[in-house]
PDB file of N, CA and C in Angstrom:
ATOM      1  N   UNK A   1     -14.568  -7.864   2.105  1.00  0.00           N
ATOM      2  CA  UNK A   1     -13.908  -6.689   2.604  1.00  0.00           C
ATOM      3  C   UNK A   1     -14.863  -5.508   2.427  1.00  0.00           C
ATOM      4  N   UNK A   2     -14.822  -4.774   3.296  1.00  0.00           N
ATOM      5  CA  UNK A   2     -15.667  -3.799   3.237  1.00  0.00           C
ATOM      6  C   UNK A   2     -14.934  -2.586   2.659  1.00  0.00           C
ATOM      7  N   UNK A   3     -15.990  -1.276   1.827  1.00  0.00           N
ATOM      8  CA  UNK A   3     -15.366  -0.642   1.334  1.00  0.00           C
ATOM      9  C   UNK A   3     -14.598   0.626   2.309  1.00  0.00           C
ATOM     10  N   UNK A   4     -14.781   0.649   3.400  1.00  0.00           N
ATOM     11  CA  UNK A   4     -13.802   1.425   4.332  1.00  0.00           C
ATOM     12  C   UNK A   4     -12.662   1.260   4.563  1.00  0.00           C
ATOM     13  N   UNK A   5     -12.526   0.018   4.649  1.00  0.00           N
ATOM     14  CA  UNK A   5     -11.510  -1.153   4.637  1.00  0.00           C
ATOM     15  C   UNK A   5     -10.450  -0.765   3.601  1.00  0.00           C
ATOM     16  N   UNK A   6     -10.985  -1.113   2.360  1.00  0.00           N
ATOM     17  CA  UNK A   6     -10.177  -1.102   0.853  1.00  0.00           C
ATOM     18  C   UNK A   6      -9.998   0.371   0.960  1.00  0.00           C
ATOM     19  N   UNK A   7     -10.467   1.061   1.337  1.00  0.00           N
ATOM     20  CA  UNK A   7     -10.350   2.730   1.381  1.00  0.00           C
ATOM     21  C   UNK A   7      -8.487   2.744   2.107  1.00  0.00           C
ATOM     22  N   UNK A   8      -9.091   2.575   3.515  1.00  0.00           N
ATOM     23  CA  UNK A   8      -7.960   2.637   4.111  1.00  0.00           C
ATOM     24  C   UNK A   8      -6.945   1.960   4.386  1.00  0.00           C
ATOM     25  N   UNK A   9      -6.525   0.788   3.735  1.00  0.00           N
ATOM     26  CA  UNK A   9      -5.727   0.217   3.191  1.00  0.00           C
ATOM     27  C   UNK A   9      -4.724   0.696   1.815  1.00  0.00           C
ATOM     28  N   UNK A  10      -5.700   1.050   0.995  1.00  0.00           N
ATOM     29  CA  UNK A  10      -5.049   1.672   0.192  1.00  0.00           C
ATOM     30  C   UNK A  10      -4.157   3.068   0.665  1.00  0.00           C
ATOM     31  N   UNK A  11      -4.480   3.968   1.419  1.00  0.00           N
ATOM     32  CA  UNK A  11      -4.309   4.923   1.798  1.00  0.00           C
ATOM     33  C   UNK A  11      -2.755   4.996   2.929  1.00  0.00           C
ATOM     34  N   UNK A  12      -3.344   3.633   3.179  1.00  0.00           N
ATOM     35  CA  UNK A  12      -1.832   2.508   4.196  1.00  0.00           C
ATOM     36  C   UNK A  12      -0.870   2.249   3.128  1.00  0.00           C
ATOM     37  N   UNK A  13      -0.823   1.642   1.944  1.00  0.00           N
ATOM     38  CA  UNK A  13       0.122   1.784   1.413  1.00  0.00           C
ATOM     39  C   UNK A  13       0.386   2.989   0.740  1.00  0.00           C
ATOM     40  N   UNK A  14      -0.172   4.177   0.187  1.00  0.00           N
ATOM     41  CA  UNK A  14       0.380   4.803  -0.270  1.00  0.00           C
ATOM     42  C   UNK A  14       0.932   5.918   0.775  1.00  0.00           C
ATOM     43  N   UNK A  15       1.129   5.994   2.362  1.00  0.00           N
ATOM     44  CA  UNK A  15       1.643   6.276   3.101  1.00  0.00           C
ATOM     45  C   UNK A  15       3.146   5.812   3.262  1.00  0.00           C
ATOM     46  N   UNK A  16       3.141   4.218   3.123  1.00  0.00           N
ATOM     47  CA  UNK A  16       4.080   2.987   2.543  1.00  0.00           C
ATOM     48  C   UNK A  16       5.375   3.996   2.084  1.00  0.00           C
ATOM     49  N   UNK A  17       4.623   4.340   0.729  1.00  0.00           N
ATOM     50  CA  UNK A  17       5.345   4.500  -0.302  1.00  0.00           C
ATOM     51  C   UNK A  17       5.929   5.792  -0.273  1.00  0.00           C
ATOM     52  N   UNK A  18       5.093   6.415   0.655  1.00  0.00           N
ATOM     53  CA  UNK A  18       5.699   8.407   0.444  1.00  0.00           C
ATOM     54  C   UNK A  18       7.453   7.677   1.962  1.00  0.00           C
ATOM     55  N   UNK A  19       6.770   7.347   3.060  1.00  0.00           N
ATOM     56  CA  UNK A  19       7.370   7.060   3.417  1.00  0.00           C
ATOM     57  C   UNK A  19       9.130   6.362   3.359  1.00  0.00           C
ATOM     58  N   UNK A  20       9.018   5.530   2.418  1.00  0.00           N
ATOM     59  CA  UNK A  20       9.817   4.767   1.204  1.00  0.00           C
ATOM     60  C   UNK A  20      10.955   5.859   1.168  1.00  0.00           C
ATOM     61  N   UNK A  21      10.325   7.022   0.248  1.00  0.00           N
ATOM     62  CA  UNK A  21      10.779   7.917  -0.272  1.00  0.00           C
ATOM     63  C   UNK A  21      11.698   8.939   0.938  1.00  0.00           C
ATOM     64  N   UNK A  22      11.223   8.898   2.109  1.00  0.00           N
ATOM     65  CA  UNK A  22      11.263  10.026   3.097  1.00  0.00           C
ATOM     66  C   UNK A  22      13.053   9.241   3.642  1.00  0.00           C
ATOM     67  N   UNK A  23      12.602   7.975   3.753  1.00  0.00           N
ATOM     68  CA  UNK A  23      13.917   7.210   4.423  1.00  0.00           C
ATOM     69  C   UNK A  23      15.296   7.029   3.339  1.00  0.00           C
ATOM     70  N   UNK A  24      14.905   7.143   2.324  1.00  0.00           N
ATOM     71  CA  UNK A  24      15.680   6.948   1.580  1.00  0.00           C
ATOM     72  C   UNK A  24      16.540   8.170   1.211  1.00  0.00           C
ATOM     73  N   UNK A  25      15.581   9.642   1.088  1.00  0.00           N
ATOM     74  CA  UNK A  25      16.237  10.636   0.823  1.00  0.00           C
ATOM     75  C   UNK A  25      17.346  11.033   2.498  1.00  0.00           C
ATOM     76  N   UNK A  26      16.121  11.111   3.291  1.00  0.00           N
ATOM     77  CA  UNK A  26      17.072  11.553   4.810  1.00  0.00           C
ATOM     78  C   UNK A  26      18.253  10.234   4.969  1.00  0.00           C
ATOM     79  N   UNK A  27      18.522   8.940   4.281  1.00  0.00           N
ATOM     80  CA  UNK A  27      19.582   8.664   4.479  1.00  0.00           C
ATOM     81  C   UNK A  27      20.917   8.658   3.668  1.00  0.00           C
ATOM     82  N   UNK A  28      20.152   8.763   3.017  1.00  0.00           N
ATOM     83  CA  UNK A  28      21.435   9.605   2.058  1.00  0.00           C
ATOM     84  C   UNK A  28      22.244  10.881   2.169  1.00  0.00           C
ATOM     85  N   UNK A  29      21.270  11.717   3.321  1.00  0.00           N
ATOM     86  CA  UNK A  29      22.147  12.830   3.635  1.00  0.00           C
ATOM     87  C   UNK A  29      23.603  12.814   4.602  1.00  0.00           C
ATOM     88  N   UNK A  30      22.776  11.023   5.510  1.00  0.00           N
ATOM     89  CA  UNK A  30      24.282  10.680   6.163  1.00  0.00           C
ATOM     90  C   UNK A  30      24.754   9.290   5.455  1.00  0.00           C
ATOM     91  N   UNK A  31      24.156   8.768   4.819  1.00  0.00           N
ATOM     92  CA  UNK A  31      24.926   7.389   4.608  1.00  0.00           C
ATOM     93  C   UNK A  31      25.189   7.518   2.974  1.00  0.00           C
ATOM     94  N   UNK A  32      25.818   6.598   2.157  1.00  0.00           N
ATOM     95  CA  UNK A  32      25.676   6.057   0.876  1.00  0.00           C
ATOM     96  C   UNK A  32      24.112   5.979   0.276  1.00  0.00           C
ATOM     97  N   UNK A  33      24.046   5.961  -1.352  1.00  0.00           N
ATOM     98  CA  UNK A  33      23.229   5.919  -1.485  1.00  0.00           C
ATOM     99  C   UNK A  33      22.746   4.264  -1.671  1.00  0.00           C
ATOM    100  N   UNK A  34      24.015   3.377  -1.673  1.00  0.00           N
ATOM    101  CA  UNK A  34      23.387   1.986  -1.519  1.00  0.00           C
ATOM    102  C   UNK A  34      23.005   1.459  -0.299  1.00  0.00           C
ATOM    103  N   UNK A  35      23.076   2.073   1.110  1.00  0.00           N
ATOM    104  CA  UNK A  35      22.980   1.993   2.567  1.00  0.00           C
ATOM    105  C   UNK A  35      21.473   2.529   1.989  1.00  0.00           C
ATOM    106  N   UNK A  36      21.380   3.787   1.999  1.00  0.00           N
ATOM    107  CA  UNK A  36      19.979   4.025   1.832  1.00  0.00           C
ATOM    108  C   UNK A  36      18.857   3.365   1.310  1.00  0.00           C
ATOM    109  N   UNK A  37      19.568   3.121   0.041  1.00  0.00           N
ATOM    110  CA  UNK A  37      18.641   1.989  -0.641  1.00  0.00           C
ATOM    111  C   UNK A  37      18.202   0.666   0.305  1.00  0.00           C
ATOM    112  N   UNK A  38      19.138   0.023   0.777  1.00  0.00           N
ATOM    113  CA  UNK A  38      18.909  -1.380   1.563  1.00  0.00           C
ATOM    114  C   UNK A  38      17.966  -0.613   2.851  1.00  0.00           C
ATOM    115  N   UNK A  39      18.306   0.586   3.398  1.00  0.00           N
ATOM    116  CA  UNK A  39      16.963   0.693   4.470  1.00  0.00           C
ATOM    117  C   UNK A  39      15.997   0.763   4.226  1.00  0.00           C
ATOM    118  N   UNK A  40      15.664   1.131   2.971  1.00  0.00           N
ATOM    119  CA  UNK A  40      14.492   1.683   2.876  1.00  0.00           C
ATOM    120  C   UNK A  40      13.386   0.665   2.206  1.00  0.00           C
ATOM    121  N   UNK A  41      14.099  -0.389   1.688  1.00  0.00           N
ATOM    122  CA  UNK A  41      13.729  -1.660   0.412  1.00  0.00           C
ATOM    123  C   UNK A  41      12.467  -2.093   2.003  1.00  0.00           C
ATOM    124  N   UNK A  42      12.760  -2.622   2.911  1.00  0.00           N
ATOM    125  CA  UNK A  42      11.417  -3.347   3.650  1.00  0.00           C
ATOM    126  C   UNK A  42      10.331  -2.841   3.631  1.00  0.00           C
ATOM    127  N   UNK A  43      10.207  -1.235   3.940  1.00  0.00           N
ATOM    128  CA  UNK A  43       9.235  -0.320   3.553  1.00  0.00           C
ATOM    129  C   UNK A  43       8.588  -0.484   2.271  1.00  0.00           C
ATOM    130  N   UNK A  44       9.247  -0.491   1.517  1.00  0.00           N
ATOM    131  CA  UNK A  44       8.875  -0.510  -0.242  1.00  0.00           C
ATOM    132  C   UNK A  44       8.150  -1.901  -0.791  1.00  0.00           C
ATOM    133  N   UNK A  45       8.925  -2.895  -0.138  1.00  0.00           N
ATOM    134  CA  UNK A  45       8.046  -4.550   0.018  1.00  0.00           C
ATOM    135  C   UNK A  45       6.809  -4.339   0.574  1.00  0.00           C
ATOM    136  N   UNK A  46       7.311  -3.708   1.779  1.00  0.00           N
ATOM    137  CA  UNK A  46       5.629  -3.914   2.487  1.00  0.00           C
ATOM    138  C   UNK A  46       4.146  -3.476   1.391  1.00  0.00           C
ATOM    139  N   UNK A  47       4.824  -2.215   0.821  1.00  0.00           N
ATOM    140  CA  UNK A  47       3.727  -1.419   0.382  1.00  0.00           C
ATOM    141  C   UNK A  47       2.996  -1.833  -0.888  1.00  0.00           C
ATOM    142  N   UNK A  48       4.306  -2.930  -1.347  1.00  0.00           N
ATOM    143  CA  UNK A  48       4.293  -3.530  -2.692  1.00  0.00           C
ATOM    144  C   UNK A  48       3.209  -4.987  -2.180  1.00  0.00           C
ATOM    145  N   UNK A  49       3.875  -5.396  -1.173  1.00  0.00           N
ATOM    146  CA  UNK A  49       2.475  -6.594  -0.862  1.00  0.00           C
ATOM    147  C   UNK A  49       1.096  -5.922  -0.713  1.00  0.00           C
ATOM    148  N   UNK A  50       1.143  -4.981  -0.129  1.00  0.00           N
ATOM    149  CA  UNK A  50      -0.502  -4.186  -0.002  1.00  0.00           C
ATOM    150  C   UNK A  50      -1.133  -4.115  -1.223  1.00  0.00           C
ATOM    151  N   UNK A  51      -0.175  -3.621  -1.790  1.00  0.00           N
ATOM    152  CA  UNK A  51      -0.714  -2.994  -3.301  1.00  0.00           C
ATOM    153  C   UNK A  51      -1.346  -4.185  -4.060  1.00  0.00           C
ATOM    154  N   UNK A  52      -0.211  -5.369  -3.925  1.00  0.00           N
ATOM    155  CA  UNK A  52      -0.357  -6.660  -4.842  1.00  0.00           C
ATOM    156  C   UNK A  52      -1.815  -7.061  -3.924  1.00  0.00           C
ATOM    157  N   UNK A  53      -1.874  -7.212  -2.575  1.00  0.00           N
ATOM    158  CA  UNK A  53      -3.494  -7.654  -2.243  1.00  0.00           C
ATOM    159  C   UNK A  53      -4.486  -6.646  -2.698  1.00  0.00           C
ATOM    160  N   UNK A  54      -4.402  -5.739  -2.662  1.00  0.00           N
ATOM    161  CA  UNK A  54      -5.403  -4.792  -3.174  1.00  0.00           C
ATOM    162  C   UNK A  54      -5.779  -4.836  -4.682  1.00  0.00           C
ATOM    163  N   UNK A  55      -4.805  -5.235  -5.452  1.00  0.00           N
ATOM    164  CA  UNK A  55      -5.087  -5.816  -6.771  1.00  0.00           C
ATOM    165  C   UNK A  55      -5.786  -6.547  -6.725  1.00  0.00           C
ATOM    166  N   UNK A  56      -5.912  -7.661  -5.979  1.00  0.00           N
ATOM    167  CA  UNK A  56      -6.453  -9.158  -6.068  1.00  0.00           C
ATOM    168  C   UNK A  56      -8.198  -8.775  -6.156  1.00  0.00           C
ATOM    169  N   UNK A  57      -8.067  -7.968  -4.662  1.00  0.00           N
ATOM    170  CA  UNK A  57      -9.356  -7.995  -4.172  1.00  0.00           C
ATOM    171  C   UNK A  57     -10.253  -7.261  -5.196  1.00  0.00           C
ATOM    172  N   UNK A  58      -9.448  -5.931  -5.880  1.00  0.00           N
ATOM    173  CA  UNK A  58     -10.284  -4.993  -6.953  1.00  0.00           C
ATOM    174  C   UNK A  58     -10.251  -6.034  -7.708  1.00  0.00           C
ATOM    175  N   UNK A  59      -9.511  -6.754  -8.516  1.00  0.00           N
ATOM    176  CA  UNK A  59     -10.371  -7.982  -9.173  1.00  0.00           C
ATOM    177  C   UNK A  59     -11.102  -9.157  -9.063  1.00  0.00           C
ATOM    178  N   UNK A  60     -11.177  -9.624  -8.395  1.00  0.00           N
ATOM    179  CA  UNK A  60     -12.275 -10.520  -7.352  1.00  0.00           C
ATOM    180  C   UNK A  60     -13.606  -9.306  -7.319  1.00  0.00           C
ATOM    181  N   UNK A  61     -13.386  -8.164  -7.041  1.00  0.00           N
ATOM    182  CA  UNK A  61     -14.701  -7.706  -6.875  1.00  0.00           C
ATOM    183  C   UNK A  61     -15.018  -7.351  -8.004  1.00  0.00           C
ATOM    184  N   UNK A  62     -14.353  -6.940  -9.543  1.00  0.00           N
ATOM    185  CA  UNK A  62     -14.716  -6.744 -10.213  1.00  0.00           C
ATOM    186  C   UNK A  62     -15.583  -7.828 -11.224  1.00  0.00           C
ATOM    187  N   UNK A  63     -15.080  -8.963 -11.034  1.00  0.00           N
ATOM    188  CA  UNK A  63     -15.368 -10.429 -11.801  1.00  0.00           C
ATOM    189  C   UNK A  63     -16.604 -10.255 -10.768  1.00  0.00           C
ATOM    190  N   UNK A  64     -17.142 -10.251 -10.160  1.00  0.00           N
ATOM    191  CA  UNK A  64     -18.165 -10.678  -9.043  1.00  0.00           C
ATOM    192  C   UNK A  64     -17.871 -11.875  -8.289  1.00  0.00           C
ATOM    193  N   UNK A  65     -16.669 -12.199  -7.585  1.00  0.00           N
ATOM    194  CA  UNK A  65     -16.225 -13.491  -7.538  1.00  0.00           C
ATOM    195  C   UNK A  65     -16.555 -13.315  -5.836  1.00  0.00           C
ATOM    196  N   UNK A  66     -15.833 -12.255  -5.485  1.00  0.00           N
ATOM    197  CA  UNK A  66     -16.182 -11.596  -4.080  1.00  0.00           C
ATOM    198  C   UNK A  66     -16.102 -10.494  -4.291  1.00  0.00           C
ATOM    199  N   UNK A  67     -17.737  -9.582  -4.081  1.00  0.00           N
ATOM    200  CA  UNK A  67     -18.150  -8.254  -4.063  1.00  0.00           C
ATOM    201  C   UNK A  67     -17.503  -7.364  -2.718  1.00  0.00           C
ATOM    202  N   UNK A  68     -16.687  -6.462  -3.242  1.00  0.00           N
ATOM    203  CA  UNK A  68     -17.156  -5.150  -1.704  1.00  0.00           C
ATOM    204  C   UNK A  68     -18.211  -4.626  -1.272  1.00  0.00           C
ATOM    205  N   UNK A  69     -17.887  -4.927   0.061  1.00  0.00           N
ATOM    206  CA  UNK A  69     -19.583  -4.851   0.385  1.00  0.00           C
ATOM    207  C   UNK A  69     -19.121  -3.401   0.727  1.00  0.00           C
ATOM    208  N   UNK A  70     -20.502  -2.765   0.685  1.00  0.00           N
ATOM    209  CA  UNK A  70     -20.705  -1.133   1.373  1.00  0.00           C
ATOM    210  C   UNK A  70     -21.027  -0.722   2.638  1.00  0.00           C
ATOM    211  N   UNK A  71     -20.725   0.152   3.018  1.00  0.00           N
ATOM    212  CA  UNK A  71     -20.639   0.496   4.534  1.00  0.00           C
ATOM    213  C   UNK A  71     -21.850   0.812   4.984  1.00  0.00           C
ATOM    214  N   UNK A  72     -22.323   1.549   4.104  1.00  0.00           N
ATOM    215  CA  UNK A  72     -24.050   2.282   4.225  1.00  0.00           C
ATOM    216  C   UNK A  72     -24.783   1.959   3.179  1.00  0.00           C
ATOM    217  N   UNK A  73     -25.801   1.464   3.693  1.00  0.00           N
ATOM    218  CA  UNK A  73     -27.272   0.762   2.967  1.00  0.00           C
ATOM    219  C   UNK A  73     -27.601   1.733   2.024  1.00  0.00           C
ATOM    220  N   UNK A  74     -27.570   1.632   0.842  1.00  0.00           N
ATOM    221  CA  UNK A  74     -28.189   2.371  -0.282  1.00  0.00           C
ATOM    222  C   UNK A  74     -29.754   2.147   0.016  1.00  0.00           C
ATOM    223  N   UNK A  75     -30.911   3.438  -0.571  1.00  0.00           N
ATOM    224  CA  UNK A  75     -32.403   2.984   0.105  1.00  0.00           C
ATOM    225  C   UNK A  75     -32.558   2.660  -1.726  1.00  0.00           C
TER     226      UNK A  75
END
């Protein structure tokens, strides 16, 4: 994976997650707060699988098992 990649991925879930937050509050202004909760839970999975691969990979690259590669050639 390249490090642009892991950049903006990460940046994908923590969009995820503000998001999460955005559906949950605006539905509560018309629904229950357990309606809200159940809309908003797929959002919150999603961001939670990102997160959980993005774990993997920062450790895989940290062990040296599989390195992130860099976008631009260091001289």
């Amino acid at each position: 994976m390249k490090q642009s990649t892991f950049v903006r991925w990460g940046l994908i879930a923590f969009g995820l997650v503000v998001l999460t937050f955005v559906i949950r509050g605006s539905a509560r202004l018309l629904l229950d707060e357990r309606t809200a909760s159940i809309l908003s839970a797929p959002v919150g999975v999603g961001a939670l699988l990102v997160l959980c691969v993005l774990s993997i990979v920062a450790v895989l690259s940290l062990t040296g098992i599989r390195p992130i590669e860099r976008d631009l050639e260091e001289p």
